[in-house]
PDB file of N, CA and C in Angstrom:
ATOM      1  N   UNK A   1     -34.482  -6.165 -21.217  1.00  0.00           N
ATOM      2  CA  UNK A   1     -33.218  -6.065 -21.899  1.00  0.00           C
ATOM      3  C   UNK A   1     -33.286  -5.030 -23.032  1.00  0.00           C
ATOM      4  N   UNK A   2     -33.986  -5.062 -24.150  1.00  0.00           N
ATOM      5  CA  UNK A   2     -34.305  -4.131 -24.799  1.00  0.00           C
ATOM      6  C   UNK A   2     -34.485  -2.517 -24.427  1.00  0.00           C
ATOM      7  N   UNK A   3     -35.278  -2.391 -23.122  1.00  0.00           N
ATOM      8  CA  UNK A   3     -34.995  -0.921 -22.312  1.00  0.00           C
ATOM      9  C   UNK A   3     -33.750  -0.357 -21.999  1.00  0.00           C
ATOM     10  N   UNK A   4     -33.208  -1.983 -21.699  1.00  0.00           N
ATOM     11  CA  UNK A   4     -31.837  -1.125 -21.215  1.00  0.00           C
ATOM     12  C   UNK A   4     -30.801  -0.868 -22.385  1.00  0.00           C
ATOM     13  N   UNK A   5     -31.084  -1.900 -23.226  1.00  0.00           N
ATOM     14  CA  UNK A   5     -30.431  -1.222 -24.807  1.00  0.00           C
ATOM     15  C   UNK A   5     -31.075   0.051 -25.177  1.00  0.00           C
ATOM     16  N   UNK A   6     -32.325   0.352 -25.333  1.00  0.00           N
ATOM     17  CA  UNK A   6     -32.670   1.333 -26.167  1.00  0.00           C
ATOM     18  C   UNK A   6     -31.847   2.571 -25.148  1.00  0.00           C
ATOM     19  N   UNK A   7     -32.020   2.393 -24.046  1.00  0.00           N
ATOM     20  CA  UNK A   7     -31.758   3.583 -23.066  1.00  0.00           C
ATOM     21  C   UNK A   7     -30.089   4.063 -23.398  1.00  0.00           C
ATOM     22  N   UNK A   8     -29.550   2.895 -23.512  1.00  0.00           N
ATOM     23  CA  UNK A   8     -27.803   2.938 -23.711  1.00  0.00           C
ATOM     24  C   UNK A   8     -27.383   3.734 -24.754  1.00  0.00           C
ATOM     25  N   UNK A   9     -28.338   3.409 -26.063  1.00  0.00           N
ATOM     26  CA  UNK A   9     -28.102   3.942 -27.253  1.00  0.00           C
ATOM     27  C   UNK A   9     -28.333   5.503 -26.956  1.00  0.00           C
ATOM     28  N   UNK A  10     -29.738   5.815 -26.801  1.00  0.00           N
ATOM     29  CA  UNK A  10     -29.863   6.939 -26.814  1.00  0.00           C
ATOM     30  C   UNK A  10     -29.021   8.198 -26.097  1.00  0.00           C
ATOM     31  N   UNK A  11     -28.889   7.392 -24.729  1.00  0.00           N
ATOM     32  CA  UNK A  11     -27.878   8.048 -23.870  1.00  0.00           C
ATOM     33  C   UNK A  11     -26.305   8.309 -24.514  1.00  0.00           C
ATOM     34  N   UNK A  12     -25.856   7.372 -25.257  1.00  0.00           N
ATOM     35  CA  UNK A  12     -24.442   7.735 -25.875  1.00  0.00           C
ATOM     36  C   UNK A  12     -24.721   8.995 -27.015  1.00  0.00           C
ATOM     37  N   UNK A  13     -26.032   8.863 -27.694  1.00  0.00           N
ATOM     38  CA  UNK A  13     -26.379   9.724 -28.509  1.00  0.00           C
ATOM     39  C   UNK A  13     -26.400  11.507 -27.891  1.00  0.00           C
ATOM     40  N   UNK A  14     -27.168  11.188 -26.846  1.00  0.00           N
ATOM     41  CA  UNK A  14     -27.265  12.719 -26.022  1.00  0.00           C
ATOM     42  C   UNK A  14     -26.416  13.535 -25.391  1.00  0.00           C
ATOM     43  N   UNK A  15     -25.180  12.452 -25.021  1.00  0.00           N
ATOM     44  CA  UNK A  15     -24.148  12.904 -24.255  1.00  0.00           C
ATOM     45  C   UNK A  15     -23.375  13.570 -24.529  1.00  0.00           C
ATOM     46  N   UNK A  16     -22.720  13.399 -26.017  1.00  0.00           N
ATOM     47  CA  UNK A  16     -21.702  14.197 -26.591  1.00  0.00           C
ATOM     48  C   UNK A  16     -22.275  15.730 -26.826  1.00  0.00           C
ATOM     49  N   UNK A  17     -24.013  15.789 -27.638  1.00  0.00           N
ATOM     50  CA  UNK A  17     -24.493  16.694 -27.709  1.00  0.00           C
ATOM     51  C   UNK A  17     -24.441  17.956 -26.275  1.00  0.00           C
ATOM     52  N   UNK A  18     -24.642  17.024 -25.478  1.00  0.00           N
ATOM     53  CA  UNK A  18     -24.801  18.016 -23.979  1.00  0.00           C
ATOM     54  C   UNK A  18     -23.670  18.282 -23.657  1.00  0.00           C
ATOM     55  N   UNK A  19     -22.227  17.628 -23.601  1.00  0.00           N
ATOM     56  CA  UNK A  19     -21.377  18.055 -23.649  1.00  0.00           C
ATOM     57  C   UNK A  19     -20.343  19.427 -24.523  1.00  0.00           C
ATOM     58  N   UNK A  20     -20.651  19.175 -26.027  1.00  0.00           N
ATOM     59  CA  UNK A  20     -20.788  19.617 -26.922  1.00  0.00           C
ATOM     60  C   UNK A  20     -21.649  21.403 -26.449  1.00  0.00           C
ATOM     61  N   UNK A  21     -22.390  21.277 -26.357  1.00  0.00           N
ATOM     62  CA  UNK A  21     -23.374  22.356 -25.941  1.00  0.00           C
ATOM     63  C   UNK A  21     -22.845  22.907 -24.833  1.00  0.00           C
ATOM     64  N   UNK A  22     -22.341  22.412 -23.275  1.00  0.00           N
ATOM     65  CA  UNK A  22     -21.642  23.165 -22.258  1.00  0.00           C
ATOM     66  C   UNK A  22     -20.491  23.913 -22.744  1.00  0.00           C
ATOM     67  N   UNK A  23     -19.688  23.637 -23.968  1.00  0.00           N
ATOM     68  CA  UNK A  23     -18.234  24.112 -24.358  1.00  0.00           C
ATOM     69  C   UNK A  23     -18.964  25.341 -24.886  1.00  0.00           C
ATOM     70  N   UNK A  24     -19.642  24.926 -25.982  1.00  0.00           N
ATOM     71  CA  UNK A  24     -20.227  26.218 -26.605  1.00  0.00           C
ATOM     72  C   UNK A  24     -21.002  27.808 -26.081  1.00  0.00           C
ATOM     73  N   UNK A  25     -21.549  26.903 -24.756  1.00  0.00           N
ATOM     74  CA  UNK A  25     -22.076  28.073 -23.743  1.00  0.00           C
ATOM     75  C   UNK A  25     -20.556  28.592 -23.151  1.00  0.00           C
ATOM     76  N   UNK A  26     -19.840  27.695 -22.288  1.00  0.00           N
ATOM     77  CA  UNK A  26     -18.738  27.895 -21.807  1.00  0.00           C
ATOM     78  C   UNK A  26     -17.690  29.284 -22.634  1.00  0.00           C
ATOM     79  N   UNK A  27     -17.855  28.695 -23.819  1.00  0.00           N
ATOM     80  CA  UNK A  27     -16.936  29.637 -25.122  1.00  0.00           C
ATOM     81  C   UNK A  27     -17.696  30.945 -24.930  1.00  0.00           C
ATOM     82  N   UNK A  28     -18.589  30.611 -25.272  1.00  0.00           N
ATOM     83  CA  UNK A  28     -19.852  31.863 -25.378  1.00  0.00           C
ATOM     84  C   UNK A  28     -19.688  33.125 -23.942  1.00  0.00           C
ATOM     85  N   UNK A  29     -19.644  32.244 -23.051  1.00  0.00           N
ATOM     86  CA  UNK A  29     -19.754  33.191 -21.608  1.00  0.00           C
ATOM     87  C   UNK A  29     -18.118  33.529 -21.698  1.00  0.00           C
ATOM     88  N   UNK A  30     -16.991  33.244 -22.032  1.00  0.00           N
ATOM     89  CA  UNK A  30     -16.039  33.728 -22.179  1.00  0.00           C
ATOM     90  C   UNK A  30     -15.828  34.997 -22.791  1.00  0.00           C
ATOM     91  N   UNK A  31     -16.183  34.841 -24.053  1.00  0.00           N
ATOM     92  CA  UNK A  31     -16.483  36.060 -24.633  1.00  0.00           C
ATOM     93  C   UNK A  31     -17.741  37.198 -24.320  1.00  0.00           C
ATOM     94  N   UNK A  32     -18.164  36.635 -23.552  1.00  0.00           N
ATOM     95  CA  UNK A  32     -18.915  38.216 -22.984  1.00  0.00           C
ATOM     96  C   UNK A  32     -18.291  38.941 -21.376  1.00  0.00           C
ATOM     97  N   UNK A  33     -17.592  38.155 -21.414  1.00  0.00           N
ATOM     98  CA  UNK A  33     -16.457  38.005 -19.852  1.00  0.00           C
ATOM     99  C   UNK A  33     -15.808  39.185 -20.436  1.00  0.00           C
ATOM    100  N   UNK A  34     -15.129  39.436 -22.025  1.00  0.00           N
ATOM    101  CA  UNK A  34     -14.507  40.421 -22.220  1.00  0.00           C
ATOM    102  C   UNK A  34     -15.140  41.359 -22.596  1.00  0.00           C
ATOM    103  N   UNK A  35     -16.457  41.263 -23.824  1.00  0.00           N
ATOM    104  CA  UNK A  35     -17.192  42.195 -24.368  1.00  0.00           C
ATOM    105  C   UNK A  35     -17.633  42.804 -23.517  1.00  0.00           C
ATOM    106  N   UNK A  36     -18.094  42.121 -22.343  1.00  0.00           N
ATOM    107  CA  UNK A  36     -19.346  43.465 -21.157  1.00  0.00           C
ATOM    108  C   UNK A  36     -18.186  43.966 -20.180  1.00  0.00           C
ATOM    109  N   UNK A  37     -16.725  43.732 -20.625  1.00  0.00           N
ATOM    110  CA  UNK A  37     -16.002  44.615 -19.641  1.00  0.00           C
ATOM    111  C   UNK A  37     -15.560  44.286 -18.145  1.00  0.00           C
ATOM    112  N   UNK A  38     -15.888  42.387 -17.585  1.00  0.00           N
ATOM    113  CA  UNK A  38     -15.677  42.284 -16.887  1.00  0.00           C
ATOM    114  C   UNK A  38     -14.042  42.006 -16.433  1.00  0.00           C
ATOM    115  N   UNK A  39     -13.457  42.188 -17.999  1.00  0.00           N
ATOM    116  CA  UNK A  39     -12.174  42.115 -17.375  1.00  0.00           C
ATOM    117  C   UNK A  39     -11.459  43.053 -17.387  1.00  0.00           C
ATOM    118  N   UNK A  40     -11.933  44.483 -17.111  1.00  0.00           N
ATOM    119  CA  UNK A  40     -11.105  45.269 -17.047  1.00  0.00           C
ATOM    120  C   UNK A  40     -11.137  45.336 -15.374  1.00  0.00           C
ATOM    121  N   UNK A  41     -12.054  44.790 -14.507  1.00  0.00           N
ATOM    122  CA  UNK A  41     -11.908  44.565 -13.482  1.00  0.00           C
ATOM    123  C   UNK A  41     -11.209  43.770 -12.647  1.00  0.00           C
ATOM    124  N   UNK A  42     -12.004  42.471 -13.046  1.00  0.00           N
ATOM    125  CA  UNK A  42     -11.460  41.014 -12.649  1.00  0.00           C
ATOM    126  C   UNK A  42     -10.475  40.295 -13.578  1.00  0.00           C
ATOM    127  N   UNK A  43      -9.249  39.487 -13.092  1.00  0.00           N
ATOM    128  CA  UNK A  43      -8.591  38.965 -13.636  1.00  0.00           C
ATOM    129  C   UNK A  43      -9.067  37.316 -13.575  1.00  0.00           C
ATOM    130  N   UNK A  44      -8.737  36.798 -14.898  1.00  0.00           N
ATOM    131  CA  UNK A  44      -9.049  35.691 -14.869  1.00  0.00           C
ATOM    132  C   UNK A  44      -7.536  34.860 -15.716  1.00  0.00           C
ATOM    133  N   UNK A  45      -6.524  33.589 -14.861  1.00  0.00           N
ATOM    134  CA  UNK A  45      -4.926  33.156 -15.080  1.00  0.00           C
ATOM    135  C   UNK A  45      -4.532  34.724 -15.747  1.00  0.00           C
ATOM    136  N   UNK A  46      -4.198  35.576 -15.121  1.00  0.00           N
ATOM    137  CA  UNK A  46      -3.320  36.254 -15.003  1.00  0.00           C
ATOM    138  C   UNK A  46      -3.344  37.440 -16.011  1.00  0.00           C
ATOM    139  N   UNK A  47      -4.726  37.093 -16.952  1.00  0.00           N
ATOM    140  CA  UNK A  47      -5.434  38.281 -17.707  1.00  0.00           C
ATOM    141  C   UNK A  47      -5.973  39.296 -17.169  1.00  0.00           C
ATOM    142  N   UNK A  48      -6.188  40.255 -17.272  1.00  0.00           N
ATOM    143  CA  UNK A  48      -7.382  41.548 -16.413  1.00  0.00           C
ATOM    144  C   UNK A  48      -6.932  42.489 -15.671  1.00  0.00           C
ATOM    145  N   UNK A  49      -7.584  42.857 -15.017  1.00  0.00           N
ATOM    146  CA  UNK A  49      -7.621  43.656 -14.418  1.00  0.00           C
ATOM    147  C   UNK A  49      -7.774  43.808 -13.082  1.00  0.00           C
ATOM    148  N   UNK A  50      -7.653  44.719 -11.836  1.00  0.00           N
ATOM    149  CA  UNK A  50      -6.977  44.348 -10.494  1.00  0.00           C
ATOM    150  C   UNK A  50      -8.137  44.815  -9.813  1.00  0.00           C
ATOM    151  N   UNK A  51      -8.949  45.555 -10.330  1.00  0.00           N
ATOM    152  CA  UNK A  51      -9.779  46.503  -9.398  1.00  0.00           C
ATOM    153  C   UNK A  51     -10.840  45.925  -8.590  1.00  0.00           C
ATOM    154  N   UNK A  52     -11.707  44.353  -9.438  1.00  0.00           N
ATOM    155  CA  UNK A  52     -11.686  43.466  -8.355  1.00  0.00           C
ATOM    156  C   UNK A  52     -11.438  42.227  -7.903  1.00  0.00           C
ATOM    157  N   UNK A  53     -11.819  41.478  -7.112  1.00  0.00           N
ATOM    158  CA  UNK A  53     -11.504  40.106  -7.319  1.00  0.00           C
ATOM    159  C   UNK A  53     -11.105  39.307  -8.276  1.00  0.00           C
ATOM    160  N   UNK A  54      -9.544  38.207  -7.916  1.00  0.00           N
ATOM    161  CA  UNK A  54      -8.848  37.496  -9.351  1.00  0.00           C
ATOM    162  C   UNK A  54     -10.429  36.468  -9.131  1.00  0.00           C
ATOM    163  N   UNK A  55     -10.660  35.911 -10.566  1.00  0.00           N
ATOM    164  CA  UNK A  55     -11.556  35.179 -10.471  1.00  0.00           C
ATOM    165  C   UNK A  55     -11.556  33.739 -11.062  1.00  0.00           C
ATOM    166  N   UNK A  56     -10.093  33.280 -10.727  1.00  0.00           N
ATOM    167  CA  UNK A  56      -9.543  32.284 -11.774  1.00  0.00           C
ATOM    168  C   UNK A  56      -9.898  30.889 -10.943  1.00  0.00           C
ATOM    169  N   UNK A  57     -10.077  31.498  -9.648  1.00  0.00           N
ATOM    170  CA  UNK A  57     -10.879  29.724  -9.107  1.00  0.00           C
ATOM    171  C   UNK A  57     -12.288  30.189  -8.760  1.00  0.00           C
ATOM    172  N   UNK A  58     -12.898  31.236  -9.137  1.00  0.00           N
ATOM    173  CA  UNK A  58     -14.228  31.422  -8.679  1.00  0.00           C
ATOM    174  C   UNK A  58     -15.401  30.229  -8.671  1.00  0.00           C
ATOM    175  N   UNK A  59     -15.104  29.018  -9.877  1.00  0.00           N
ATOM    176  CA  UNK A  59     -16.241  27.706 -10.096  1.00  0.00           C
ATOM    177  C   UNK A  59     -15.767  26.875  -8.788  1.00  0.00           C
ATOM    178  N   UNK A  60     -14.673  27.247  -8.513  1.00  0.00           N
ATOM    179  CA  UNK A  60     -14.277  26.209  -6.793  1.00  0.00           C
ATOM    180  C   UNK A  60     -14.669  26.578  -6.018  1.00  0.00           C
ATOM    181  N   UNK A  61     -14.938  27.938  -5.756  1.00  0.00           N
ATOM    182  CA  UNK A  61     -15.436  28.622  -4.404  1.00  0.00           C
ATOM    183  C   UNK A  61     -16.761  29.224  -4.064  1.00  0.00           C
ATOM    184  N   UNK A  62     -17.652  29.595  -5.726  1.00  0.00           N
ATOM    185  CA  UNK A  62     -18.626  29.851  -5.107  1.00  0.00           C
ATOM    186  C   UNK A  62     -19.485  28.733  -6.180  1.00  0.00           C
ATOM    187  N   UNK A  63     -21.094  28.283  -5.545  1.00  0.00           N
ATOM    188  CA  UNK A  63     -22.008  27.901  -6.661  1.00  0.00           C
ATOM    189  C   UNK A  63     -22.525  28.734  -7.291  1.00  0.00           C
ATOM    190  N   UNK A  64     -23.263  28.290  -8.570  1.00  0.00           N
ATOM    191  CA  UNK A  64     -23.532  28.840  -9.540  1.00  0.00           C
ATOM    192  C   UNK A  64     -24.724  29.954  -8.745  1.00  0.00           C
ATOM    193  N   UNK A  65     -25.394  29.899  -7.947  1.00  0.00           N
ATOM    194  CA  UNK A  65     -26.144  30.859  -7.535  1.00  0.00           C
ATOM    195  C   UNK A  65     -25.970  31.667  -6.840  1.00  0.00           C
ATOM    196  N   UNK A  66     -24.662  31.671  -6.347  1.00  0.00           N
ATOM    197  CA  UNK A  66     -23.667  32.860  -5.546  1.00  0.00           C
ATOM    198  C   UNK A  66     -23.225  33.848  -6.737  1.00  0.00           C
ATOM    199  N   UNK A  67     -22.734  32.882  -7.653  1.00  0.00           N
ATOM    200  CA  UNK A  67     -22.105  33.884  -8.861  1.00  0.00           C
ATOM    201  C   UNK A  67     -23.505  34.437  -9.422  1.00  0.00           C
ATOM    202  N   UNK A  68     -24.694  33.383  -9.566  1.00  0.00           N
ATOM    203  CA  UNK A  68     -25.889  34.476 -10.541  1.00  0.00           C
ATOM    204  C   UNK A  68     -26.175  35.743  -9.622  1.00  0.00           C
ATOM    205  N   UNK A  69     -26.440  35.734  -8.174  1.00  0.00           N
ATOM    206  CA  UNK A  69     -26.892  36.623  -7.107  1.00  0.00           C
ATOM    207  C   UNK A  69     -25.634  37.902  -7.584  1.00  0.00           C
ATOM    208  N   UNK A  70     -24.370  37.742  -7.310  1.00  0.00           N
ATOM    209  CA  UNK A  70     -22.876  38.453  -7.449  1.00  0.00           C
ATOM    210  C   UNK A  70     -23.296  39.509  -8.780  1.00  0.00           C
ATOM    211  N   UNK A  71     -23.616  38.850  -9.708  1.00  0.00           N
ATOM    212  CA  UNK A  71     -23.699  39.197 -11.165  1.00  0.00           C
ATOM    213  C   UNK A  71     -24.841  40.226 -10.749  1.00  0.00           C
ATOM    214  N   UNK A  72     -26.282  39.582 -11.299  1.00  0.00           N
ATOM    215  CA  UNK A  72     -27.505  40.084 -10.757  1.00  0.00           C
ATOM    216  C   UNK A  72     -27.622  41.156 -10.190  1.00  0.00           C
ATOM    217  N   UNK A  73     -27.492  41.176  -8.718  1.00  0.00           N
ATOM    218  CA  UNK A  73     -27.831  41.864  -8.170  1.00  0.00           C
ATOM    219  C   UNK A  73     -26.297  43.268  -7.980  1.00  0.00           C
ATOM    220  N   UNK A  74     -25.360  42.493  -7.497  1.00  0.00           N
ATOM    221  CA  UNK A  74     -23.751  43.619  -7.355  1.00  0.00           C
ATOM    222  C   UNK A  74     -23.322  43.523  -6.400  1.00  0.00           C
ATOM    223  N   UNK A  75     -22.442  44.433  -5.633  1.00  0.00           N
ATOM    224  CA  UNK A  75     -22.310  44.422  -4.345  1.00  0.00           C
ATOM    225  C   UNK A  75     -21.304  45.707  -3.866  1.00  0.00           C
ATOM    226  N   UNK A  76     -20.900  45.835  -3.045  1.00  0.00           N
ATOM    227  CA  UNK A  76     -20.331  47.585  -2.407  1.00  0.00           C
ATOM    228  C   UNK A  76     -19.863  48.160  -3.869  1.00  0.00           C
ATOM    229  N   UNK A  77     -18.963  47.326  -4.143  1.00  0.00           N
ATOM    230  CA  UNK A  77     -18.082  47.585  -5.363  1.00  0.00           C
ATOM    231  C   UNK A  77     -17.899  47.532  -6.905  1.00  0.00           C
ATOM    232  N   UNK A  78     -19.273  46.504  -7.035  1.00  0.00           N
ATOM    233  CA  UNK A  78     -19.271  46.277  -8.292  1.00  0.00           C
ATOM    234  C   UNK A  78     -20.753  46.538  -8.623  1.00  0.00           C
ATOM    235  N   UNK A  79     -21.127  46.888  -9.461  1.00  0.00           N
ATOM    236  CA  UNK A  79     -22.570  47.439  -9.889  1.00  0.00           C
ATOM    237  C   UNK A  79     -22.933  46.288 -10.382  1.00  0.00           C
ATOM    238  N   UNK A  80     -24.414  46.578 -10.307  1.00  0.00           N
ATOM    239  CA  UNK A  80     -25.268  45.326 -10.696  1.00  0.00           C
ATOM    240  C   UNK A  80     -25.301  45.034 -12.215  1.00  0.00           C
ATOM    241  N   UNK A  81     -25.311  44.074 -12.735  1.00  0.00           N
ATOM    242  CA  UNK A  81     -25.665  43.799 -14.366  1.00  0.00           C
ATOM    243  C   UNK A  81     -26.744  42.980 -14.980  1.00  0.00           C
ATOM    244  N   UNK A  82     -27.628  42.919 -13.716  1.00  0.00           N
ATOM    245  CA  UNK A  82     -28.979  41.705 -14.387  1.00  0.00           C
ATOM    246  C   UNK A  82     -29.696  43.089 -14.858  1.00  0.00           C
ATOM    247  N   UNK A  83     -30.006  43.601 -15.242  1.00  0.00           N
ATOM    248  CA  UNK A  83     -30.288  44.660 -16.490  1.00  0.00           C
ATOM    249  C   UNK A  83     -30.040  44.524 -17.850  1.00  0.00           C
ATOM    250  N   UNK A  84     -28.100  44.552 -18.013  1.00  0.00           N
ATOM    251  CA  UNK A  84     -27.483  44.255 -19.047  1.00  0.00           C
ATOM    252  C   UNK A  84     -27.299  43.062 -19.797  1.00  0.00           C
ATOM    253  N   UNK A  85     -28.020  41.561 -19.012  1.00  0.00           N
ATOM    254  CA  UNK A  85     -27.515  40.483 -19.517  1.00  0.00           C
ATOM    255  C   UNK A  85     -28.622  40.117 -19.857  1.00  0.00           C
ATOM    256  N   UNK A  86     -29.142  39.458 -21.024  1.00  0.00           N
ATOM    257  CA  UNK A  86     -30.427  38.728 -21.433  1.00  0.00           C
ATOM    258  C   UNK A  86     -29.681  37.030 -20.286  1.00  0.00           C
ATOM    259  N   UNK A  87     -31.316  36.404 -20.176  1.00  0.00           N
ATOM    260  CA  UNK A  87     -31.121  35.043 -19.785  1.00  0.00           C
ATOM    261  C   UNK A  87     -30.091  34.420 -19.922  1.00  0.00           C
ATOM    262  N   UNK A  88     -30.592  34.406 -21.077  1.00  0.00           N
ATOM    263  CA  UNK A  88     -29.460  32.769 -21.685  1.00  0.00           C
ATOM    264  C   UNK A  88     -28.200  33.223 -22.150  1.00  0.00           C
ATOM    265  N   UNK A  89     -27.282  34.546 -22.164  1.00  0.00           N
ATOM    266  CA  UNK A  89     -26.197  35.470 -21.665  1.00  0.00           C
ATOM    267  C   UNK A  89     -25.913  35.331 -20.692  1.00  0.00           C
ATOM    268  N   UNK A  90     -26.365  35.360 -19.789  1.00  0.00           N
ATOM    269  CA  UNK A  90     -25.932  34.969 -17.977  1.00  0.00           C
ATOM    270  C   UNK A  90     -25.549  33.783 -17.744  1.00  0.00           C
ATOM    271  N   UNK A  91     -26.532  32.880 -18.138  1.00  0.00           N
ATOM    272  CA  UNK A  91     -26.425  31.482 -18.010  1.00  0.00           C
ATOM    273  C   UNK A  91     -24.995  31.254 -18.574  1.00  0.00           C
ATOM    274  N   UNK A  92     -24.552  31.638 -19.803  1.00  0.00           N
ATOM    275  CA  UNK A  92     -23.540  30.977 -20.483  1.00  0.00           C
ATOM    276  C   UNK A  92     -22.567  31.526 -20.045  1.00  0.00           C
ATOM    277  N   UNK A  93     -22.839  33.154 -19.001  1.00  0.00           N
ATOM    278  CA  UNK A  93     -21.288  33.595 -18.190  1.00  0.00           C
ATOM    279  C   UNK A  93     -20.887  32.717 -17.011  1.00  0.00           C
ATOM    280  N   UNK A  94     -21.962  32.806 -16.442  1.00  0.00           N
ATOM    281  CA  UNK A  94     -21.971  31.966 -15.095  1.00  0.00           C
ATOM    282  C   UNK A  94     -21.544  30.295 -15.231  1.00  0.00           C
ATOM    283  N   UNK A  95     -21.868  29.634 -16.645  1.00  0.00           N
ATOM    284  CA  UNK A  95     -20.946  28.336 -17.058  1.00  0.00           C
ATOM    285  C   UNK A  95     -19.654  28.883 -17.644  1.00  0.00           C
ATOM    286  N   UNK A  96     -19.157  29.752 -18.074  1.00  0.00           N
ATOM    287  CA  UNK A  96     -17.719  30.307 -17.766  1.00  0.00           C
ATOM    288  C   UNK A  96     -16.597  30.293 -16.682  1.00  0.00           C
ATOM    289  N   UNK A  97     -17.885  31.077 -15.752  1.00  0.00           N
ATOM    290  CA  UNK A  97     -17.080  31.352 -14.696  1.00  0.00           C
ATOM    291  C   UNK A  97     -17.269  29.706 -13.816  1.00  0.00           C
ATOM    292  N   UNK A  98     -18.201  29.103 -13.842  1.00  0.00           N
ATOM    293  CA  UNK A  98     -18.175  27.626 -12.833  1.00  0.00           C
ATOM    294  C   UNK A  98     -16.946  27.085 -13.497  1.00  0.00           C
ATOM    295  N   UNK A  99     -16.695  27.319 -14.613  1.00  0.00           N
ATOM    296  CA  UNK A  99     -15.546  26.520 -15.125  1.00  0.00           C
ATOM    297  C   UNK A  99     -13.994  26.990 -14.217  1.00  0.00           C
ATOM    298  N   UNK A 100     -13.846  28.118 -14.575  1.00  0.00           N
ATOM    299  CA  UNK A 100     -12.584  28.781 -13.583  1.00  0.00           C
ATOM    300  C   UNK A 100     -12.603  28.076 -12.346  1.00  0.00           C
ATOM    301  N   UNK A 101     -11.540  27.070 -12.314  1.00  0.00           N
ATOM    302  CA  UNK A 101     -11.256  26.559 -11.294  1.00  0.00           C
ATOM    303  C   UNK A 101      -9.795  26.048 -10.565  1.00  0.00           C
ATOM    304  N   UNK A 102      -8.962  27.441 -11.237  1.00  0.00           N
ATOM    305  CA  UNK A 102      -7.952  27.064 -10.741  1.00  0.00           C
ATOM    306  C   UNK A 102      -7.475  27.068  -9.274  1.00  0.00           C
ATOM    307  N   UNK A 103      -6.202  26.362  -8.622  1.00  0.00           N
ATOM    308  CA  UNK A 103      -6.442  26.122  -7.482  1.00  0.00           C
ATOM    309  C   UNK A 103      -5.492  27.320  -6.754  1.00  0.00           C
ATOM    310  N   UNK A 104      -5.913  28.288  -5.949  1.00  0.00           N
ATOM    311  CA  UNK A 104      -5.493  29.236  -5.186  1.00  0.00           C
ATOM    312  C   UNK A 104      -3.601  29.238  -5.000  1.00  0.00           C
ATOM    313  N   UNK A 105      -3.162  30.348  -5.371  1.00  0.00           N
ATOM    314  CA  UNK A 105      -1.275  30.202  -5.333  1.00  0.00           C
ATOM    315  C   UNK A 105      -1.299  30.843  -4.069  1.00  0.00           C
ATOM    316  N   UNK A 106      -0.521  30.248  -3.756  1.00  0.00           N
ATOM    317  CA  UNK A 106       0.225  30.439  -2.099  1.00  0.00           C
ATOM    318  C   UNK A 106       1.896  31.439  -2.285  1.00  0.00           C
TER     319      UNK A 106
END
């Protein structure tokens, strides 16, 4: 009984923090969404730019390791940026973009 108290406590303790911490990365990868220029490309609800993919449900459609590979590496059209991004910069775009999840307009 005591385990499962101590465990309860601590867990309410950690949760908000980790939560707390995804917004802040989340915020964080937002703003490098504009600083490194990805939106003069990509639009994200109806911000940006056309030249490539809207990317406003991109966290619905691809996983996070489609978007790190996308980023990373590039593809016909978009040049690569795992050069330009330190680690834990990527990480906090790519929890940006998992967030974008709006649902496709018809």
């Amino acid at each position: 009984m005591k385990l499962w108290l101590s465990s309860f406590v601590i867990l309410l303790f950690i949760s908000p923090a980790g939560f707390a911490s995804s917004r802040s990365q989340r915020a964080h990868g937002a703003s490098l969404f504009n600083a490194s220029g990805c939106s003069h490309c990509h639009t994200i609800r109806n911000a940006g730019g056309h030249k490539g993919p809207d990317l406003s449900g991109v966290g619905r459609r691809m996983k996070k390791g489609q978007i790190r590979k996308q980023i990373v590496e590039g593809s016909k059209r978009m040049p690569p940026f795992g050069d330009d991004l330190k680690d834990a910069d990527l990480a906090d775009l790519i929890s940006y973009l998992r967030s974008c999840r709006d649902k496709k307009k018809m």
